[in-house]
C-alpha atoms as a PDB file:
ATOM      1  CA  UNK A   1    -123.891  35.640 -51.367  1.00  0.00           C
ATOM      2  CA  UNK A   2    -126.811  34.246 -53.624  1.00  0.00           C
ATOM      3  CA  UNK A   3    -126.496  34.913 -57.599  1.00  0.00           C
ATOM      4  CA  UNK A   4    -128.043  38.161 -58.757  1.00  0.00           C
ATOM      5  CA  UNK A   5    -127.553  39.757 -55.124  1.00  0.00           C
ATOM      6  CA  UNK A   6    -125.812  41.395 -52.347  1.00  0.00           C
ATOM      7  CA  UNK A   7    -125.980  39.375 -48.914  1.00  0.00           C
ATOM      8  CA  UNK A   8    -125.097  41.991 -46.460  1.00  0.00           C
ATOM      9  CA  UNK A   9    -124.396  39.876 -44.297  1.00  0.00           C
ATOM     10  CA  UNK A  10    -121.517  38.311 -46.345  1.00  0.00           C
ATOM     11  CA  UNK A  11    -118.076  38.035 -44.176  1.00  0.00           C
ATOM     12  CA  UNK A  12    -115.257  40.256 -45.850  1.00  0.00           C
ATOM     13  CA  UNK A  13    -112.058  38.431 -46.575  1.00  0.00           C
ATOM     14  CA  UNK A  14    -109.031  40.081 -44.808  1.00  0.00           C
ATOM     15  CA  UNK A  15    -105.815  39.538 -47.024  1.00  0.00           C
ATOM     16  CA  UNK A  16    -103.770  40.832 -44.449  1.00  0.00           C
ATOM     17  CA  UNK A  17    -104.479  37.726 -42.372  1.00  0.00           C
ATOM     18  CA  UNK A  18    -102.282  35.063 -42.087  1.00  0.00           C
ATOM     19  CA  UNK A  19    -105.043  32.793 -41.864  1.00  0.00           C
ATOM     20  CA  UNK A  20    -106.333  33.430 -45.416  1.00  0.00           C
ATOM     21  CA  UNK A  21    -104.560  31.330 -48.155  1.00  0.00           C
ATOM     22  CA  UNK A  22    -104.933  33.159 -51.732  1.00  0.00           C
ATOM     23  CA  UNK A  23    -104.220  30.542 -53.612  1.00  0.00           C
ATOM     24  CA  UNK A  24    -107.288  27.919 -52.521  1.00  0.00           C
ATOM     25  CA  UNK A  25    -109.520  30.933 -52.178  1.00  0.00           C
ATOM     26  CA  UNK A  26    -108.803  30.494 -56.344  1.00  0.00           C
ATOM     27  CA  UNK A  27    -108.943  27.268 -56.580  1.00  0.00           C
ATOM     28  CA  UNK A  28    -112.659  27.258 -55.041  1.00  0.00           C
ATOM     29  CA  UNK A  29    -113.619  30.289 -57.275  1.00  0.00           C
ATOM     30  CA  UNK A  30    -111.979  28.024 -60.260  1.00  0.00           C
ATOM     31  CA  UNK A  31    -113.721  24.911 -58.934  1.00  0.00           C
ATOM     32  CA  UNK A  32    -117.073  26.837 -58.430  1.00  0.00           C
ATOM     33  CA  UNK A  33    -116.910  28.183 -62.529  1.00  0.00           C
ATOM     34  CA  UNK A  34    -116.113  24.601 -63.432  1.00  0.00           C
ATOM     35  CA  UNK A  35    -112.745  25.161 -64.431  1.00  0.00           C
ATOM     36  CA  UNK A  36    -114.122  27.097 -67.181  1.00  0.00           C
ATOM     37  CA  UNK A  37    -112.123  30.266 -69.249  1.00  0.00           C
ATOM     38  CA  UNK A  38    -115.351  31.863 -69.974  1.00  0.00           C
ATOM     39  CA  UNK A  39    -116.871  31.718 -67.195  1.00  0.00           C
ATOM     40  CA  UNK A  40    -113.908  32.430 -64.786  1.00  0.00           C
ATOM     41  CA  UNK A  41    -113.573  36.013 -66.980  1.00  0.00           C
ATOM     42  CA  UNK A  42    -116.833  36.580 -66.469  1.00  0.00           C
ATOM     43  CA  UNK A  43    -116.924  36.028 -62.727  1.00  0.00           C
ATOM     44  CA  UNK A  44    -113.221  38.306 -62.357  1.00  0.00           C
ATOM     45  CA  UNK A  45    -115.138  40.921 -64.651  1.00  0.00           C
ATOM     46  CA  UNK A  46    -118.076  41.130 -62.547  1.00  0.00           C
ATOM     47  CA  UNK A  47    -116.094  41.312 -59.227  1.00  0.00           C
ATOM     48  CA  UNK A  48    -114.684  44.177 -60.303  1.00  0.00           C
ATOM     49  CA  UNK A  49    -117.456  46.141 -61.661  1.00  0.00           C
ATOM     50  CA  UNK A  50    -118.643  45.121 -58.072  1.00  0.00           C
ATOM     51  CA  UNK A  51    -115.415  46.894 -56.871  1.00  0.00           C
ATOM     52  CA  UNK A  52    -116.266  49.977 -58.847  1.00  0.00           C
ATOM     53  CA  UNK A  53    -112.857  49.345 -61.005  1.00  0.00           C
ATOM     54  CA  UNK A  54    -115.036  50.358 -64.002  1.00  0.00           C
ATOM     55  CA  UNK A  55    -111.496  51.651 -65.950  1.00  0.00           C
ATOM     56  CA  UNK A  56    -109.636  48.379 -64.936  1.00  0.00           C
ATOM     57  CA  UNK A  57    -112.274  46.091 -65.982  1.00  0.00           C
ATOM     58  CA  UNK A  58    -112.679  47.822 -69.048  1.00  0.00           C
ATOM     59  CA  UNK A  59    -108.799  47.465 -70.279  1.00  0.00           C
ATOM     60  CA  UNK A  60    -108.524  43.861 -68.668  1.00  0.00           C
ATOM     61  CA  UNK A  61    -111.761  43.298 -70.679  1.00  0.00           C
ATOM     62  CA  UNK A  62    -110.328  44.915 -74.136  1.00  0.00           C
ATOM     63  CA  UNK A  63    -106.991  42.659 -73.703  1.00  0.00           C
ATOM     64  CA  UNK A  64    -108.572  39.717 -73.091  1.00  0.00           C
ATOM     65  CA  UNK A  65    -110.933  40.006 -76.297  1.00  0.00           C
ATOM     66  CA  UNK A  66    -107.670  40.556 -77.757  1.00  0.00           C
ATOM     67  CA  UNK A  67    -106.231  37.546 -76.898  1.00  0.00           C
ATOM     68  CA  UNK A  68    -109.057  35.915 -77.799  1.00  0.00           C
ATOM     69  CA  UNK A  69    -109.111  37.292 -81.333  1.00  0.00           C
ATOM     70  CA  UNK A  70    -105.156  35.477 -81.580  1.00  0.00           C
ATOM     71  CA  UNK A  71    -106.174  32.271 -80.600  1.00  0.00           C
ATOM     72  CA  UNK A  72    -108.352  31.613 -83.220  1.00  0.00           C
END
């Protein structure tokens, strides 16, 4: 998938699959943001806008701001 766009062509992860390890799929995503906070939130918001989980991103989005606010 290329920034800004939908490659519709893009393979679709199967989590099911045995073959699939969660946990270096996020440590590539992590790796790919730079090991930034920022920009990892902003790359886990805009999945799941992409998802259509408009409510869920919108209360993960409110705590997190909170959080930010208490570690000021």
């Amino acid at each position: 998938m290329t920034a800004g766009g939908n490659d519709m062509n893009q393979e679709i992860i199967n989590f099911e699959d045995d073959e699939i390890d969660v946990e270096e799929l996020g440590s590539d995503i992590a790796k790919q943001c730079g090991w930034g906070r920022e920009t990892l939130m902003d790359v886990f918001f805009a999945a799941l806008t992409d998802a259509n989980h408009h409510t869920l991103r919108s209360r993960l989005e409110d705590a997190y701001n909170n959080y930010l606010e208490e570690i000021k």
